[in-house]
Protein backbone atom coordinates (compact mmCIF):
# COMPACT_ATOMS: atom_id res chain seq x y z
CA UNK A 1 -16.19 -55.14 -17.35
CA UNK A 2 -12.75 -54.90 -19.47
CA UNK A 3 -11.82 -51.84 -17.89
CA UNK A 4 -12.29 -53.82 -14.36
CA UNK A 5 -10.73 -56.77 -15.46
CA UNK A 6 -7.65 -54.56 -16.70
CA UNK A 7 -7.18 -52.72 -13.26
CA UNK A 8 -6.98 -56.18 -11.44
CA UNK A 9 -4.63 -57.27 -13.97
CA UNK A 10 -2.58 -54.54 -13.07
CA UNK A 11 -2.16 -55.15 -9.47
CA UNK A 12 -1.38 -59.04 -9.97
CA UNK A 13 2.18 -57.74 -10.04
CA UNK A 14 4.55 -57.07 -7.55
CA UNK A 15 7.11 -54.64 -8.68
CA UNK A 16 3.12 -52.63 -9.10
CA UNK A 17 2.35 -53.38 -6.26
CA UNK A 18 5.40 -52.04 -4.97
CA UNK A 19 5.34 -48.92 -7.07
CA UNK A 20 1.62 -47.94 -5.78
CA UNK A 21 3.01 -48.40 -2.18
CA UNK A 22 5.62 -45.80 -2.72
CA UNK A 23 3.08 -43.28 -3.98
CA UNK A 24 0.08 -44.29 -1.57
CA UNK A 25 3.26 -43.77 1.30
CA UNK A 26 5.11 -40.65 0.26
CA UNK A 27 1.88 -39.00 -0.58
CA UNK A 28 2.99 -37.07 -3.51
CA UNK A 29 4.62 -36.73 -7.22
CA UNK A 30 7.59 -39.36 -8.18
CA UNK A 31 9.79 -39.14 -11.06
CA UNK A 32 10.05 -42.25 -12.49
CA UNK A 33 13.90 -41.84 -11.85
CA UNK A 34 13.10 -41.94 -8.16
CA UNK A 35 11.01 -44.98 -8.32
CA UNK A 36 13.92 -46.66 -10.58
CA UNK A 37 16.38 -46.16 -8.10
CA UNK A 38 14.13 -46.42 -5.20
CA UNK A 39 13.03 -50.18 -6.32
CA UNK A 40 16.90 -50.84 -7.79
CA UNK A 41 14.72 -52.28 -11.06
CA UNK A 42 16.08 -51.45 -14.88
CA UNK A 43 14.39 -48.20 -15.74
CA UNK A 44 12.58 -49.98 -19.04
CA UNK A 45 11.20 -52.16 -16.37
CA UNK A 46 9.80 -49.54 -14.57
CA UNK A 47 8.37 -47.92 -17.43
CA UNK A 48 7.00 -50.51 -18.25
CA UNK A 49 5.12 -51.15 -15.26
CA UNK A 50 4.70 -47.30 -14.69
CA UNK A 51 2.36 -47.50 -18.47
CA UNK A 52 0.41 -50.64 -17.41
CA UNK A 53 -0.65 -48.89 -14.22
CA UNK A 54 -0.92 -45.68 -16.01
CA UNK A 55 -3.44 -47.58 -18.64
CA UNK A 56 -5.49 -49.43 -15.48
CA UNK A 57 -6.18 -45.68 -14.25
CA UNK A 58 -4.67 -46.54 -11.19
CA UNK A 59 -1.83 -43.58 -11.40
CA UNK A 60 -1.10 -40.69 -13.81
CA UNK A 61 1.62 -38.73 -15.30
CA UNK A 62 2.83 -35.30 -16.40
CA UNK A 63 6.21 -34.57 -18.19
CA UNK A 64 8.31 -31.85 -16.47
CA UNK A 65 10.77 -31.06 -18.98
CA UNK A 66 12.59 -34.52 -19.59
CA UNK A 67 11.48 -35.72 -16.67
CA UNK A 68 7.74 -37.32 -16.23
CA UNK A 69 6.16 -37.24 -12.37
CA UNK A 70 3.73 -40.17 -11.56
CA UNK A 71 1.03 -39.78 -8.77
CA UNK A 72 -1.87 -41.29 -7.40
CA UNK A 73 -5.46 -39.79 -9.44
CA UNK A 74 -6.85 -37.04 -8.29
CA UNK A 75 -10.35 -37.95 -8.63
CA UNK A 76 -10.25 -41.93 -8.98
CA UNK A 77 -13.88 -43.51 -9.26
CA UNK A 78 -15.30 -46.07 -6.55
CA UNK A 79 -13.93 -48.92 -8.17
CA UNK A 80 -10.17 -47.40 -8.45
CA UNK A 81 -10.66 -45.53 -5.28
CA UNK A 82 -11.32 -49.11 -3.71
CA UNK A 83 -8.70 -50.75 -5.25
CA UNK A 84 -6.01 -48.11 -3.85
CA UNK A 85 -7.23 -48.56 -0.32
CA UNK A 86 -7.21 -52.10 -0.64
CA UNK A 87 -3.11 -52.15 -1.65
CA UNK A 88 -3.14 -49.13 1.58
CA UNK A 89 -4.16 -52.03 3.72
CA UNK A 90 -1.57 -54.19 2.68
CA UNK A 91 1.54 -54.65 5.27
CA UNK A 92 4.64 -53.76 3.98
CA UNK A 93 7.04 -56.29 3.44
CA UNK A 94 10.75 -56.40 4.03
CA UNK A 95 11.06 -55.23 0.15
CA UNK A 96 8.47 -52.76 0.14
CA UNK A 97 9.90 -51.11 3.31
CA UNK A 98 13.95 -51.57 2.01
CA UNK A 99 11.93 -49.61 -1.17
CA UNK A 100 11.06 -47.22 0.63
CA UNK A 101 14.34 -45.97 2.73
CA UNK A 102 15.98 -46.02 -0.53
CA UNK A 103 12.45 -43.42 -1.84
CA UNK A 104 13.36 -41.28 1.21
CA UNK A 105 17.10 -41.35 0.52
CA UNK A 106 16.64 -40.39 -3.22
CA UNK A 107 14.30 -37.54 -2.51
CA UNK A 108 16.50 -35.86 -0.16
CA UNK A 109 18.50 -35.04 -3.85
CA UNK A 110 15.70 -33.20 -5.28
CA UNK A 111 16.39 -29.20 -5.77
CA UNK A 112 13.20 -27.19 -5.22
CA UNK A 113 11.58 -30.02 -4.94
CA UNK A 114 12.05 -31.31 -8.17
CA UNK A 115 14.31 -34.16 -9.33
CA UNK A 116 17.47 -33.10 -11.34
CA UNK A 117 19.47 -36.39 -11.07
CA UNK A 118 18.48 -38.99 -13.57
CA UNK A 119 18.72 -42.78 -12.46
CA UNK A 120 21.54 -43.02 -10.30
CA UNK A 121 21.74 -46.67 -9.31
CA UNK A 122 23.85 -49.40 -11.76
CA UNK A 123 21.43 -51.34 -14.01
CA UNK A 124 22.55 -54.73 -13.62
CA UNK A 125 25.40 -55.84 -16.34
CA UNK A 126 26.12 -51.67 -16.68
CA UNK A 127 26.87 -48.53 -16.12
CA UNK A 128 24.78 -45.71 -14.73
CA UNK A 129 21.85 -45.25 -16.68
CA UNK A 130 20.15 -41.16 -17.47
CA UNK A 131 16.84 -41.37 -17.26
């Protein structure tokens, strides 16, 4: 029941809630640069919610190089599988869908496919952050 319990804590969060949006909409691999500049959050936020969601089994990861690509599980269970077309059915908001134009705008940078970039946006109270 933990593991359960764990996955819905996950998604009582909105910047997760966000982030699964963008990779149940875009349908493939994000860097976690993209999804920092995509939701204009501090990229130790992201992270942060990028590990919770990673622990829940709700998304995975695999390091490129320096940079690590998140996507929805290959294989999830029932229960995960249920939970992902449960925040599918979810209408967008303003947010996610401002979230989203700013996904499509940062993935037009990628070369080969691949993101090369970094975090491009200011962090609030900075400069431009590398990822």
């Amino acid at each position: 029941m933990t593991e359960q319990v764990e996955a819905f804590k996950a998604l009582a969060d909105d910047t997760r809630l966000r982030i699964l949006n963008l990779l149940l909409r875009v349908g493939s691999e994000l860097c976690c640069c993209e999804l920092t500049d995509s939701l204009e959050e501090p990229q130790y936020n992201v992270s942060k919610h990028l590990k919770i969601l990673r622990q829940a089994g709700l998304i995975e990861g695999r390091q490129e190089g320096r940079w690590v690509y998140y996507s929805l599980p290959e294989r999830p269970d029932e229960f995960r599988r249920g939970l992902l077309d449960s925040v599918r059915s979810v209408p967008e908001t303003r947010r996610m869908k401002k979230d989203k134009k700013n996904l499509n705008r940062r993935i037009s940078l990628r070369q080969d496919g691949k993101c090369i970039l970094g975090v491009l946006h200011r962090q609030p109270g900075g400069d431009k952050n590398a990822a």
